[in-house]
N, C-alpha and C. Protein backbone atom coordinates (compact mmCIF):
# COMPACT_ATOMS: atom_id res chain seq x y z
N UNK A 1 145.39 48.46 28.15
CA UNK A 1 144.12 48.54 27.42
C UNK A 1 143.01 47.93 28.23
N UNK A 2 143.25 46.78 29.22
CA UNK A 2 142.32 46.03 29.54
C UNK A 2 141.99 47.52 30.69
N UNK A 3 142.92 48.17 31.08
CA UNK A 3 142.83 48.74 32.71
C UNK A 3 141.51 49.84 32.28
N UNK A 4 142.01 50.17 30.75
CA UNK A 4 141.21 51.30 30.24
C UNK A 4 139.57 51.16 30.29
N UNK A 5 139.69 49.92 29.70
CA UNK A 5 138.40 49.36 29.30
C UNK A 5 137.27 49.00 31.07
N UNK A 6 138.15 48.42 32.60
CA UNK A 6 137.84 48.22 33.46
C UNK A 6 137.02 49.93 34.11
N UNK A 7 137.99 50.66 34.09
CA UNK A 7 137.82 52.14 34.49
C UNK A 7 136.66 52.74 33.66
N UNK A 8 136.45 52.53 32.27
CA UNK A 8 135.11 53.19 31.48
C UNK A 8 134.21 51.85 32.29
N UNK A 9 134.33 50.88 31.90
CA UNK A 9 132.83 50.00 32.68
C UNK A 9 132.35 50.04 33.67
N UNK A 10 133.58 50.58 34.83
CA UNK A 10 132.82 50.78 36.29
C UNK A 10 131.92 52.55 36.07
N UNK A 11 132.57 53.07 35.57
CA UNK A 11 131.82 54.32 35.38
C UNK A 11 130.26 54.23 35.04
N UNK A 12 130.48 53.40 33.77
CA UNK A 12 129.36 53.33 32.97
C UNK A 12 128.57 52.96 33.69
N UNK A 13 128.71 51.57 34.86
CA UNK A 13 127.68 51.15 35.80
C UNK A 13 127.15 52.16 36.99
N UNK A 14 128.49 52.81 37.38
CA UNK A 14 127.77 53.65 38.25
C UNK A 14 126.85 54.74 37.88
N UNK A 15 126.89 54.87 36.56
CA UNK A 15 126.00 56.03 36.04
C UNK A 15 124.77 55.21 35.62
N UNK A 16 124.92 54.42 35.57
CA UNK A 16 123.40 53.19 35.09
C UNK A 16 122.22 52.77 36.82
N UNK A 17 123.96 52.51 37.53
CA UNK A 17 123.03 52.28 38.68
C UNK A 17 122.01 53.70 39.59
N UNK A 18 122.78 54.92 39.65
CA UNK A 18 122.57 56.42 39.57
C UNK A 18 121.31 56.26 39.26
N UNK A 19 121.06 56.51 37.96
CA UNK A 19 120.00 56.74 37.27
C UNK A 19 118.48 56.00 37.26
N UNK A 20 118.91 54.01 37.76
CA UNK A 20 118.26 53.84 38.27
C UNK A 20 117.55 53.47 39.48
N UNK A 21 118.61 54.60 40.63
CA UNK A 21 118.30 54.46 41.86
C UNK A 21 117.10 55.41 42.27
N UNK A 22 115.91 55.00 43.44
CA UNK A 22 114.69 56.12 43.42
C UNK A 22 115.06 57.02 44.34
N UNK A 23 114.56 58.57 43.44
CA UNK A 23 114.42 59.60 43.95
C UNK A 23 113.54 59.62 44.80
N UNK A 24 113.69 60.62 45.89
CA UNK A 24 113.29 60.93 47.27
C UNK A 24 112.42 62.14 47.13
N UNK A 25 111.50 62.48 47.07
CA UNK A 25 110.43 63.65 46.98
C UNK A 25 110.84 64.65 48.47
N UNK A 26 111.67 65.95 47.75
CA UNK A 26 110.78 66.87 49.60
C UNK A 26 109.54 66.80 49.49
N UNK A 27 109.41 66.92 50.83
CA UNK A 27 108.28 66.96 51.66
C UNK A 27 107.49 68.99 51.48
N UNK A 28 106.47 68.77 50.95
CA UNK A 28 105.85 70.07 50.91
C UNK A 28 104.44 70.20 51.19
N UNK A 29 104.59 71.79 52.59
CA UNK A 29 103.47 71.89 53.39
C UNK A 29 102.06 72.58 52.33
N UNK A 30 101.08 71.57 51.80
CA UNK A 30 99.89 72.03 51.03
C UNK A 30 98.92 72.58 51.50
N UNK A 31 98.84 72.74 53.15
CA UNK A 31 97.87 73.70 53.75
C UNK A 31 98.01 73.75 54.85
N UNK A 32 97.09 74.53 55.82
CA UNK A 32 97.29 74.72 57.34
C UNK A 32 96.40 74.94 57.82
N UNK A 33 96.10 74.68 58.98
CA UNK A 33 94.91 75.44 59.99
C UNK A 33 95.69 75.27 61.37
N UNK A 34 94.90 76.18 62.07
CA UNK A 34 95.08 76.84 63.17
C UNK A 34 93.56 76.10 64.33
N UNK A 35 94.23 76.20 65.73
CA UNK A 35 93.31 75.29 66.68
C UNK A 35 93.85 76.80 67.93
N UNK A 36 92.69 77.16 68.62
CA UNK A 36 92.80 78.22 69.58
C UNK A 36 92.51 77.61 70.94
N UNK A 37 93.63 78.13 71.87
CA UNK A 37 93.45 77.37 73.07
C UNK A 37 93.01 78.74 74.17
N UNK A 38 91.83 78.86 74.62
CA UNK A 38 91.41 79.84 75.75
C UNK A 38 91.24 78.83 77.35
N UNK A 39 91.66 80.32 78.27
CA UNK A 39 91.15 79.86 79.60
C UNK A 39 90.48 81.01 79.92
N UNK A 40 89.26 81.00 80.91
CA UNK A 40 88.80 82.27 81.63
C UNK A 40 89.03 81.79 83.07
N UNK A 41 89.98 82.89 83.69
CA UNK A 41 89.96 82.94 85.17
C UNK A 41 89.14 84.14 85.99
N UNK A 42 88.53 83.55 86.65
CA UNK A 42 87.64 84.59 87.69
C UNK A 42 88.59 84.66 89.02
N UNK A 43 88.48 86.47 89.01
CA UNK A 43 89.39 86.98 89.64
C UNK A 43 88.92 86.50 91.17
N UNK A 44 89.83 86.06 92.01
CA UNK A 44 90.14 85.52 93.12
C UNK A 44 89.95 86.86 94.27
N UNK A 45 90.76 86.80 95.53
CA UNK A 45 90.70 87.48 96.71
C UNK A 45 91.85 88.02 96.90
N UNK A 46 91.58 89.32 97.43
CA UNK A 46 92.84 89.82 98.34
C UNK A 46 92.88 89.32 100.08
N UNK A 47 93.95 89.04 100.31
CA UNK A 47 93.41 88.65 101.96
C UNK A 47 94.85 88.80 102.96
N UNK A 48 94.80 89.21 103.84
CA UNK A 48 96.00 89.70 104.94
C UNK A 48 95.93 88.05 105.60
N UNK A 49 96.75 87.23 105.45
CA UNK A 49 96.42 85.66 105.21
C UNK A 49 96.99 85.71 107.23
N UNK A 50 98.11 86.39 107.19
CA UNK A 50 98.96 86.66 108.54
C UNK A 50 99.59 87.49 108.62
N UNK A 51 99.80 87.64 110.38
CA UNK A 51 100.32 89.03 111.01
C UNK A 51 101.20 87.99 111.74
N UNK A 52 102.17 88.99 112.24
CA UNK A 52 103.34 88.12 113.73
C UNK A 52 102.30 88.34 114.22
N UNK A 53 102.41 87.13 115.37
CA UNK A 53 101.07 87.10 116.79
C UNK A 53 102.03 87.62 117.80
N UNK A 54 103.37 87.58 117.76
CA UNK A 54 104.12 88.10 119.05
C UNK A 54 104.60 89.28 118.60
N UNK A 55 105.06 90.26 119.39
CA UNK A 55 106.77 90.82 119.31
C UNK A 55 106.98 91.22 120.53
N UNK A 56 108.51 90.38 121.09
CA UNK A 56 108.87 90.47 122.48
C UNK A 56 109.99 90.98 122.50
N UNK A 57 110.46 92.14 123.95
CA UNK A 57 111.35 93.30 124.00
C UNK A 57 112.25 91.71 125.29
N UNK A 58 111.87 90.89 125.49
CA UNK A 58 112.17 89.78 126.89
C UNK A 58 111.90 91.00 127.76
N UNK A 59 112.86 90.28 129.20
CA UNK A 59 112.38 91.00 130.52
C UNK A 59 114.12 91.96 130.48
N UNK A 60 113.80 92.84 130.92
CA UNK A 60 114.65 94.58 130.55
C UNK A 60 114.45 94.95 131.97
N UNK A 61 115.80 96.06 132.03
CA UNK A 61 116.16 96.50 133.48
C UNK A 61 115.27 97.87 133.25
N UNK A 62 114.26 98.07 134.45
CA UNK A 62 113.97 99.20 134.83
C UNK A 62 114.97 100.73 134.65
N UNK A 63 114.94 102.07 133.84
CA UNK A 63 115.61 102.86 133.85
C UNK A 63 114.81 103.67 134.47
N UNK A 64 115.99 105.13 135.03
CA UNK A 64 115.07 106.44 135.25
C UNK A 64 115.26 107.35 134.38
N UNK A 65 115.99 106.96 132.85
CA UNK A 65 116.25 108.00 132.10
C UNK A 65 115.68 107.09 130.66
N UNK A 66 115.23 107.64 130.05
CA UNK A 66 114.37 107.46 128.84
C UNK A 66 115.16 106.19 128.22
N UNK A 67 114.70 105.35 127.15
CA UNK A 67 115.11 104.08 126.67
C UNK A 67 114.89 103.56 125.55
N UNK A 68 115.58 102.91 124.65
CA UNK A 68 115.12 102.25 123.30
C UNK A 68 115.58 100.63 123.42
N UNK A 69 114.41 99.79 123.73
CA UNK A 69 114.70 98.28 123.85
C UNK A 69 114.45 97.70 122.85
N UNK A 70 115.55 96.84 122.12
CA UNK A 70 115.82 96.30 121.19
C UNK A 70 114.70 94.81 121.50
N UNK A 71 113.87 94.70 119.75
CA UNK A 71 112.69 93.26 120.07
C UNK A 71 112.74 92.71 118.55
N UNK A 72 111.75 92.02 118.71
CA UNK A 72 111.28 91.41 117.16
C UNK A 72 110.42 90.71 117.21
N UNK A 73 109.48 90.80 116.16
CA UNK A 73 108.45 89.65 115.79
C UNK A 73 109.10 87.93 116.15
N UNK A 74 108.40 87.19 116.81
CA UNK A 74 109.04 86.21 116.68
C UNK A 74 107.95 84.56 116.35
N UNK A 75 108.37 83.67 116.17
CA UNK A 75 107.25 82.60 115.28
C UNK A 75 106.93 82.11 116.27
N UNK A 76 105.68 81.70 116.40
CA UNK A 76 104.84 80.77 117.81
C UNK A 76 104.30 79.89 117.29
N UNK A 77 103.14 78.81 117.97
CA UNK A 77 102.63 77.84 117.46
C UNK A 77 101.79 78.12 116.66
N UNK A 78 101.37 79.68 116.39
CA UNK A 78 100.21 79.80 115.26
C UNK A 78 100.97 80.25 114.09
N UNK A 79 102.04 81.03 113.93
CA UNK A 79 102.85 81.19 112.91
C UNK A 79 104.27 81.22 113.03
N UNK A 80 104.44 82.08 111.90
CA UNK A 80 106.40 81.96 111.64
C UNK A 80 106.32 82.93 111.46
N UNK A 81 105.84 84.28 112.55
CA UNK A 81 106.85 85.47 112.63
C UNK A 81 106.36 86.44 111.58
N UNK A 82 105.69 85.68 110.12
CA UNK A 82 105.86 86.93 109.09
C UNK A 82 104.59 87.56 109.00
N UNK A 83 104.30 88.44 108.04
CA UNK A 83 103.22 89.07 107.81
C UNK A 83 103.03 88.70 106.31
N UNK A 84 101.88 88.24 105.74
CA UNK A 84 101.80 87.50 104.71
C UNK A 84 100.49 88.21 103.67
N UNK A 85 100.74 88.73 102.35
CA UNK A 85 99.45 89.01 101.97
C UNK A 85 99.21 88.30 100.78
N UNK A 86 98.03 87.72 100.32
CA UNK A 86 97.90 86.65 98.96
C UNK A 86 96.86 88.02 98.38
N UNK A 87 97.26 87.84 97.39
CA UNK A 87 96.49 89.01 95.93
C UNK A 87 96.71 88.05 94.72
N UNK A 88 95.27 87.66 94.76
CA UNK A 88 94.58 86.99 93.73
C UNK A 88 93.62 87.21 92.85
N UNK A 89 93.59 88.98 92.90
CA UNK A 89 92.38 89.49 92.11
C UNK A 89 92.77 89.31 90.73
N UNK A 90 93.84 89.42 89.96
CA UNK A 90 94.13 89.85 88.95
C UNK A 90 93.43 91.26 88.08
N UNK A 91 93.66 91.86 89.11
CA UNK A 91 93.27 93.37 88.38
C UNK A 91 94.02 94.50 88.31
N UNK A 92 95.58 94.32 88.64
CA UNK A 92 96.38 94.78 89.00
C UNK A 92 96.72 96.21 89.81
N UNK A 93 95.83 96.27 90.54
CA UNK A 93 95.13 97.28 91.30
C UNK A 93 95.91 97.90 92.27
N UNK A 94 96.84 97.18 92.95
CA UNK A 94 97.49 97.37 94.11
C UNK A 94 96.79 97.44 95.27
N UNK A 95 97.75 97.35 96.58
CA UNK A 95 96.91 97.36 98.00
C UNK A 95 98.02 98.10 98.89
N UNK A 96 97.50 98.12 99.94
CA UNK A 96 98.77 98.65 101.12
C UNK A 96 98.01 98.62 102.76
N UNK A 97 99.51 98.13 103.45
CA UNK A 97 98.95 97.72 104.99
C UNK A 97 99.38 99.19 105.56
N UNK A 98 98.22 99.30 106.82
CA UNK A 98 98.00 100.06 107.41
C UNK A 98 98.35 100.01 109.12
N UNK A 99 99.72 100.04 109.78
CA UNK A 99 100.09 99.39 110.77
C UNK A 99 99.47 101.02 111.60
N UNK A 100 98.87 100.26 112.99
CA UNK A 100 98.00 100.84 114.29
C UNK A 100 98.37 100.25 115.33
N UNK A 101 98.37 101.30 116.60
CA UNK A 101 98.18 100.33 117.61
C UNK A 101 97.14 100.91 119.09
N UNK A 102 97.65 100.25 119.77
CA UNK A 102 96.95 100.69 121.20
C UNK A 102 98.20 101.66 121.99
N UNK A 103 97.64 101.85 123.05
CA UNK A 103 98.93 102.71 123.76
C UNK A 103 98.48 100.75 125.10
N UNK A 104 100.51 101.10 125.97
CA UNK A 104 100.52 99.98 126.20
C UNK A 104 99.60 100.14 127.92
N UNK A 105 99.37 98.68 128.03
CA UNK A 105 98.55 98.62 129.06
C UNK A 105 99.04 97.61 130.47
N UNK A 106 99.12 97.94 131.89
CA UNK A 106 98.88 97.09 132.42
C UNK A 106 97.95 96.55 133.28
N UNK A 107 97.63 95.34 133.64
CA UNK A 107 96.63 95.27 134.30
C UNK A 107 95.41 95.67 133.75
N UNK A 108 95.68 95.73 132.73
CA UNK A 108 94.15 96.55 132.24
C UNK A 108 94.55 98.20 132.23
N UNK A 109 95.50 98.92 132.88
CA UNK A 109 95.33 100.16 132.75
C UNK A 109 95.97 100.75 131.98
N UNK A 110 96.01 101.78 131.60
CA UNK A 110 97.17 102.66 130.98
C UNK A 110 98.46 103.04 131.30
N UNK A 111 99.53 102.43 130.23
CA UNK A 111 100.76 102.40 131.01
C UNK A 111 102.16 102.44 130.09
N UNK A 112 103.48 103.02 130.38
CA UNK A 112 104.32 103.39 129.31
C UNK A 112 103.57 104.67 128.92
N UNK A 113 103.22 105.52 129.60
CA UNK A 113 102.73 107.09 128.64
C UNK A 113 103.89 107.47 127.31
N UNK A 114 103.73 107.84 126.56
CA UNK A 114 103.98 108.41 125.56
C UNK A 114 105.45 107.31 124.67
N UNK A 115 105.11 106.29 125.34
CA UNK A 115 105.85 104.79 124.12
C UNK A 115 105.54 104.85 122.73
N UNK A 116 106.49 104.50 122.04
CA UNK A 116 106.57 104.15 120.28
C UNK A 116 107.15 102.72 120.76
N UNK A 117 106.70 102.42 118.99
CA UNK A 117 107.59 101.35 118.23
C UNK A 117 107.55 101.55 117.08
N UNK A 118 108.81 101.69 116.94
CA UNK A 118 109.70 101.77 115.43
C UNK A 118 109.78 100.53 114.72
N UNK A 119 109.52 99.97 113.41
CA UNK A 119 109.67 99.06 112.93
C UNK A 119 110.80 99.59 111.76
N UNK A 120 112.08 98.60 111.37
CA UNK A 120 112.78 98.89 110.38
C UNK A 120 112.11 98.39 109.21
N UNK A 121 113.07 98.80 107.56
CA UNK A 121 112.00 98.43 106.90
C UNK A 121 112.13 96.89 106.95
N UNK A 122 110.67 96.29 106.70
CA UNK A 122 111.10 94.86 106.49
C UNK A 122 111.62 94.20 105.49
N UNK A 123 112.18 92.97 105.81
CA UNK A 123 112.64 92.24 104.32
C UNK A 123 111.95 91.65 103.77
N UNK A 124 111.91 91.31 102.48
CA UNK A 124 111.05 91.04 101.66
C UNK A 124 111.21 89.46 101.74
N UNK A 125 110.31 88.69 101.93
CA UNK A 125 111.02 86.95 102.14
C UNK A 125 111.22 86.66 100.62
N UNK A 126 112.45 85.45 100.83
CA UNK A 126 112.35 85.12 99.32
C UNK A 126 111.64 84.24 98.95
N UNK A 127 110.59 83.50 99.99
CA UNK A 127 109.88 82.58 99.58
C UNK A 127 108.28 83.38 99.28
N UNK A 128 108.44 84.37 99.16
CA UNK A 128 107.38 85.41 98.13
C UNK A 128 107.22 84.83 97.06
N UNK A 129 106.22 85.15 96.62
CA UNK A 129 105.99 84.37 95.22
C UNK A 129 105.57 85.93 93.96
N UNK A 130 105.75 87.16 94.36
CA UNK A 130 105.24 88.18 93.85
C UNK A 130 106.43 87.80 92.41
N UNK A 131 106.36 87.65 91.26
CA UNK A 131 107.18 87.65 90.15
C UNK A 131 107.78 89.16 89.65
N UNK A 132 107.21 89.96 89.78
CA UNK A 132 107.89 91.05 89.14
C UNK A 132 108.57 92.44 90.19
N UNK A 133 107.83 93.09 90.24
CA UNK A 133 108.24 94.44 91.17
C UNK A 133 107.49 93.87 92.29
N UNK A 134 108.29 94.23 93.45
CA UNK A 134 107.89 94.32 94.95
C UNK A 134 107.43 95.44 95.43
N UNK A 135 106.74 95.40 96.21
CA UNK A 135 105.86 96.63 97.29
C UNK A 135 107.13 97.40 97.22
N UNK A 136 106.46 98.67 98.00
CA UNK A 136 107.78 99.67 98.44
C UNK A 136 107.27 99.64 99.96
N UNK A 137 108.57 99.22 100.03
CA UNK A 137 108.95 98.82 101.98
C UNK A 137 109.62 99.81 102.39
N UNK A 138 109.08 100.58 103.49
CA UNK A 138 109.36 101.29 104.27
C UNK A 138 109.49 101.08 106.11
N UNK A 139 110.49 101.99 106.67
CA UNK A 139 110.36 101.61 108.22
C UNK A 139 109.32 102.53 108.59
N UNK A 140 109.10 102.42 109.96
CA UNK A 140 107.69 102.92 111.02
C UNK A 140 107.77 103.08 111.91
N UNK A 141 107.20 104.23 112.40
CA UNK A 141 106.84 104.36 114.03
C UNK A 141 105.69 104.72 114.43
N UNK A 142 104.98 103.89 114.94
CA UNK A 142 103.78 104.07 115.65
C UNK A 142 103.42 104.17 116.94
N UNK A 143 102.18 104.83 117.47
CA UNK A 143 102.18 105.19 118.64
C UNK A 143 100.51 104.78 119.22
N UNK A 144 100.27 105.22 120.01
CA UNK A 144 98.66 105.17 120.22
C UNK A 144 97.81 106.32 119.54
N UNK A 145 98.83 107.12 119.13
CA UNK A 145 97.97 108.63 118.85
C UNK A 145 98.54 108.54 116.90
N UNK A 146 99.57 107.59 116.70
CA UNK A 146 100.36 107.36 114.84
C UNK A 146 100.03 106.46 114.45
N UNK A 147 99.64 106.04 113.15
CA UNK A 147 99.66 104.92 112.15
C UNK A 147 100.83 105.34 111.15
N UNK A 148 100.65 104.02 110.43
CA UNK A 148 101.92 104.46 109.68
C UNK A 148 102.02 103.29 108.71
N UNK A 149 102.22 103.57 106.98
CA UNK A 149 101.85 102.33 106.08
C UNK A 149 103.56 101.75 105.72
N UNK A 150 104.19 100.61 106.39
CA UNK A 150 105.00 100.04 105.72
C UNK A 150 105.05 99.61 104.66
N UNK A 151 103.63 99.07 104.05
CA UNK A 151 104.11 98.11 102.50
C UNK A 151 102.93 98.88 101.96
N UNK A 152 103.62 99.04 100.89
CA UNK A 152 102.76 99.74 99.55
C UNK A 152 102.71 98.98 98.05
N UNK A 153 101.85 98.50 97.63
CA UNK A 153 101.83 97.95 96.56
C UNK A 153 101.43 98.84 95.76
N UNK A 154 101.95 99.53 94.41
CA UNK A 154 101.47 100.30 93.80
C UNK A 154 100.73 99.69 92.86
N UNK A 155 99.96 100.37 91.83
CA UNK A 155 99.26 99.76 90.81
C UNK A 155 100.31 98.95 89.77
N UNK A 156 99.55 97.92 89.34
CA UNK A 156 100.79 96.79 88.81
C UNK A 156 101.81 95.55 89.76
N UNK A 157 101.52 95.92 90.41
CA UNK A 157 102.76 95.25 91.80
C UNK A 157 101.86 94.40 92.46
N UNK A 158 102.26 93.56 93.55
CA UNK A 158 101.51 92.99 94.73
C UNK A 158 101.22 91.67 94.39
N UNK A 159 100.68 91.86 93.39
CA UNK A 159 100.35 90.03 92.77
C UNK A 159 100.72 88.95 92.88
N UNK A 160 100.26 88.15 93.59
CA UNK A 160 100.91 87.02 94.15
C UNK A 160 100.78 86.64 95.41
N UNK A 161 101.63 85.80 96.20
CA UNK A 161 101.31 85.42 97.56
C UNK A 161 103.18 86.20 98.22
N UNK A 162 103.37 87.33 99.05
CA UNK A 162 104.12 87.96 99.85
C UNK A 162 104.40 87.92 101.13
N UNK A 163 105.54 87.52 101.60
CA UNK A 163 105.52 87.56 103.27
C UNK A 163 106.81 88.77 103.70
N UNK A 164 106.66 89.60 104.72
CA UNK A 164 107.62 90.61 105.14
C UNK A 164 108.05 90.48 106.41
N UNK A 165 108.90 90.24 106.93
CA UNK A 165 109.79 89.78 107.89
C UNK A 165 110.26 91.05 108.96
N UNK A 166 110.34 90.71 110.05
CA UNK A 166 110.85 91.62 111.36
C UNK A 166 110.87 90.47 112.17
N UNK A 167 112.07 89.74 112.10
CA UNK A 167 112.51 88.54 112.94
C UNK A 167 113.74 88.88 113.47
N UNK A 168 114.62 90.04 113.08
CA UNK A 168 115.87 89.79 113.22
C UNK A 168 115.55 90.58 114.60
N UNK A 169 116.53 90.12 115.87
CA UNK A 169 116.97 91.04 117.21
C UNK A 169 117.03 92.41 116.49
N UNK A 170 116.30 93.21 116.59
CA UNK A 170 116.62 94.91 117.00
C UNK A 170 115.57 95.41 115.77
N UNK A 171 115.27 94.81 115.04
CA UNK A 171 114.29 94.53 113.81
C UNK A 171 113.08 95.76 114.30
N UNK A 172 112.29 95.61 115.77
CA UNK A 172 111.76 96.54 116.21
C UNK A 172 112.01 97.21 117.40
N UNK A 173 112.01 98.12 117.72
CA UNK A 173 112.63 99.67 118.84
C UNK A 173 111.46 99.43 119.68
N UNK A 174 111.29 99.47 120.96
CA UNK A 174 110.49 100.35 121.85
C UNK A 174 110.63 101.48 122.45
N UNK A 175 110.32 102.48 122.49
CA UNK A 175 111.02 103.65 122.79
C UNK A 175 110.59 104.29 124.40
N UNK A 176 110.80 104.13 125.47
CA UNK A 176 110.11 104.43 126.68
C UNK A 176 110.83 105.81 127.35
N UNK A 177 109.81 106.89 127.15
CA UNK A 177 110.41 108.40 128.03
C UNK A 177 110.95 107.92 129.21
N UNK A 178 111.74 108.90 129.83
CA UNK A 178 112.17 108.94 131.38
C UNK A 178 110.94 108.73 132.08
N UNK A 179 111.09 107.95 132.83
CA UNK A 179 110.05 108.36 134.17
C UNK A 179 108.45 107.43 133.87
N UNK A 180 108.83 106.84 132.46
CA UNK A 180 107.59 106.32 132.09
C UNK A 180 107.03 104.99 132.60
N UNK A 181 108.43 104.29 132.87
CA UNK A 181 108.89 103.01 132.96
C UNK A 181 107.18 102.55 134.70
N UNK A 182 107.39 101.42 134.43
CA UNK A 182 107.24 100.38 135.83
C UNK A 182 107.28 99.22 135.91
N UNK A 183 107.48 98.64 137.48
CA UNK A 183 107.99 97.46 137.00
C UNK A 183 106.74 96.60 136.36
N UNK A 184 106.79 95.52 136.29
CA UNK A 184 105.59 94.94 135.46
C UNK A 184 105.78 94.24 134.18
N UNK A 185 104.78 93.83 133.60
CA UNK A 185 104.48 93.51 132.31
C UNK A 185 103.43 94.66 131.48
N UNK A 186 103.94 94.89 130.46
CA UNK A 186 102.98 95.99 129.70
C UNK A 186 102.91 95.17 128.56
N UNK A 187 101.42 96.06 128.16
CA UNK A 187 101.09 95.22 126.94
C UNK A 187 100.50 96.13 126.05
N UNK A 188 100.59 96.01 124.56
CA UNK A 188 100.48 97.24 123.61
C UNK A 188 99.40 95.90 123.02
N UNK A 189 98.81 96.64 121.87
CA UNK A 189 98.02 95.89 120.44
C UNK A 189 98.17 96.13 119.14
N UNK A 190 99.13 95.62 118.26
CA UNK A 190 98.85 96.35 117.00
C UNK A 190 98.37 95.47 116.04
N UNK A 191 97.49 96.56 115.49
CA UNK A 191 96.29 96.15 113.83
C UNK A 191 96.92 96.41 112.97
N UNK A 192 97.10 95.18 111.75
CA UNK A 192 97.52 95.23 110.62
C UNK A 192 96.42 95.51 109.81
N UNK A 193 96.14 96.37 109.05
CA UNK A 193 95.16 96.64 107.75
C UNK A 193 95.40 96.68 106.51
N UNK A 194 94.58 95.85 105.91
CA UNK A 194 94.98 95.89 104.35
C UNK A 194 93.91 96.58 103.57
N UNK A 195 93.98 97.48 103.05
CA UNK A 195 93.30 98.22 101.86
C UNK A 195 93.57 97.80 100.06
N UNK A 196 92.43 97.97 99.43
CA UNK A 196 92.53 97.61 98.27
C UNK A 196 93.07 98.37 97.45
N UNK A 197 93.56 99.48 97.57
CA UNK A 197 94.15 100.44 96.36
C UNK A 197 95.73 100.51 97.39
N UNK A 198 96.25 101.04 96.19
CA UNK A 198 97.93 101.77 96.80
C UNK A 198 97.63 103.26 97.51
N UNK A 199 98.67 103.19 98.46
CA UNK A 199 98.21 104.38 99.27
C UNK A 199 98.54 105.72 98.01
């Protein structure tokens, strides 16, 4: 009887203490506003930032039958080899380079008659910063009398800061007819051009 009486009194207290323990209110959202955050950016520059300053075939054995000497862009004290374009317009416009050259020369004269250089396509560096689609990279051969557009940025593309690579040995061809050859040093020129639309 006593156990009976212990078991109803603890009840009874816990339902006393229950009842007068304080309730906790949720929390409810009674209104809102809104705060707008703008930036205006003024569209920036397109700019051909760098070109390779070299590309060397080294010193090669004289032939009497026509020839393809394996070369490449390579990095000097003014750069590292790549070709670099920053597109900062934000207009998504696209651009594309326009590779030219000279026919090669020595001494000042005209020399290597009817020489190319073939460029493979280049690689795209991964320290590019373009985020989405890349140019369309293509290989080349140019001449004194050919141009020829390796990188094409189409509309939408290009944006960003890009570098394209021809570092590797064989990366670019020289191509010399029979009979063209002498001994010497020859020297070619090629112009990189950048245009503002996609070709």
């Amino acid at each position: 009887m006593n156990l009976k009486k212990k078991i109803i009194g603890g009840l009874g207290l816990g339902l006393l203490l229950g009842a007068i323990s304080p309730i906790v209110a949720q929390a409810a959202v009674v209104d809102t506003d809104t705060t707008e955050a703008t930036v205006t950016f003024e569209g920036g520059a397109l700019d051909l930032v760098d070109a390779p300053t070299a590309i060397t075939f080294g010193t090669v054995d004289l032939s009497a039958d026509e020839e393809t000497y394996l070369g490449a862009s390579v990095a000097t004290a003014d750069d590292n080899g790549l070709l670099e374009v920053a597109d900062s317009r934000g207009n998504q416009e696209g651009w594309h380079i326009i590779a030219s050259m000279t026919g090669f020369t020595q001494d000042g004269e005209p020399s290597l008659p009817g020489s190319t250089l073939t460029f493979d396509t280049p690689d795209f560096d991964t320290t590019s910063t373009i985020a989405d689609t890349a140019p369309v990279l293509s290989g080349m051969t140019i001449s004194a009398d050919a141009t020829a557009i390796p990188i094409n940025a189409l509309a939408g593309t290009g944006m960003g800061r890009s570098f394209y690579d021809w570092t590797t040995e064989g990366d670019v061809e020289l191509f010399v007819p029979a009979g063209a050859g002498e001994a010497g040093t020859h020297t070619a020129t090629i112009t990189w051009s950048l245009d503002d639309t996609p070709s």
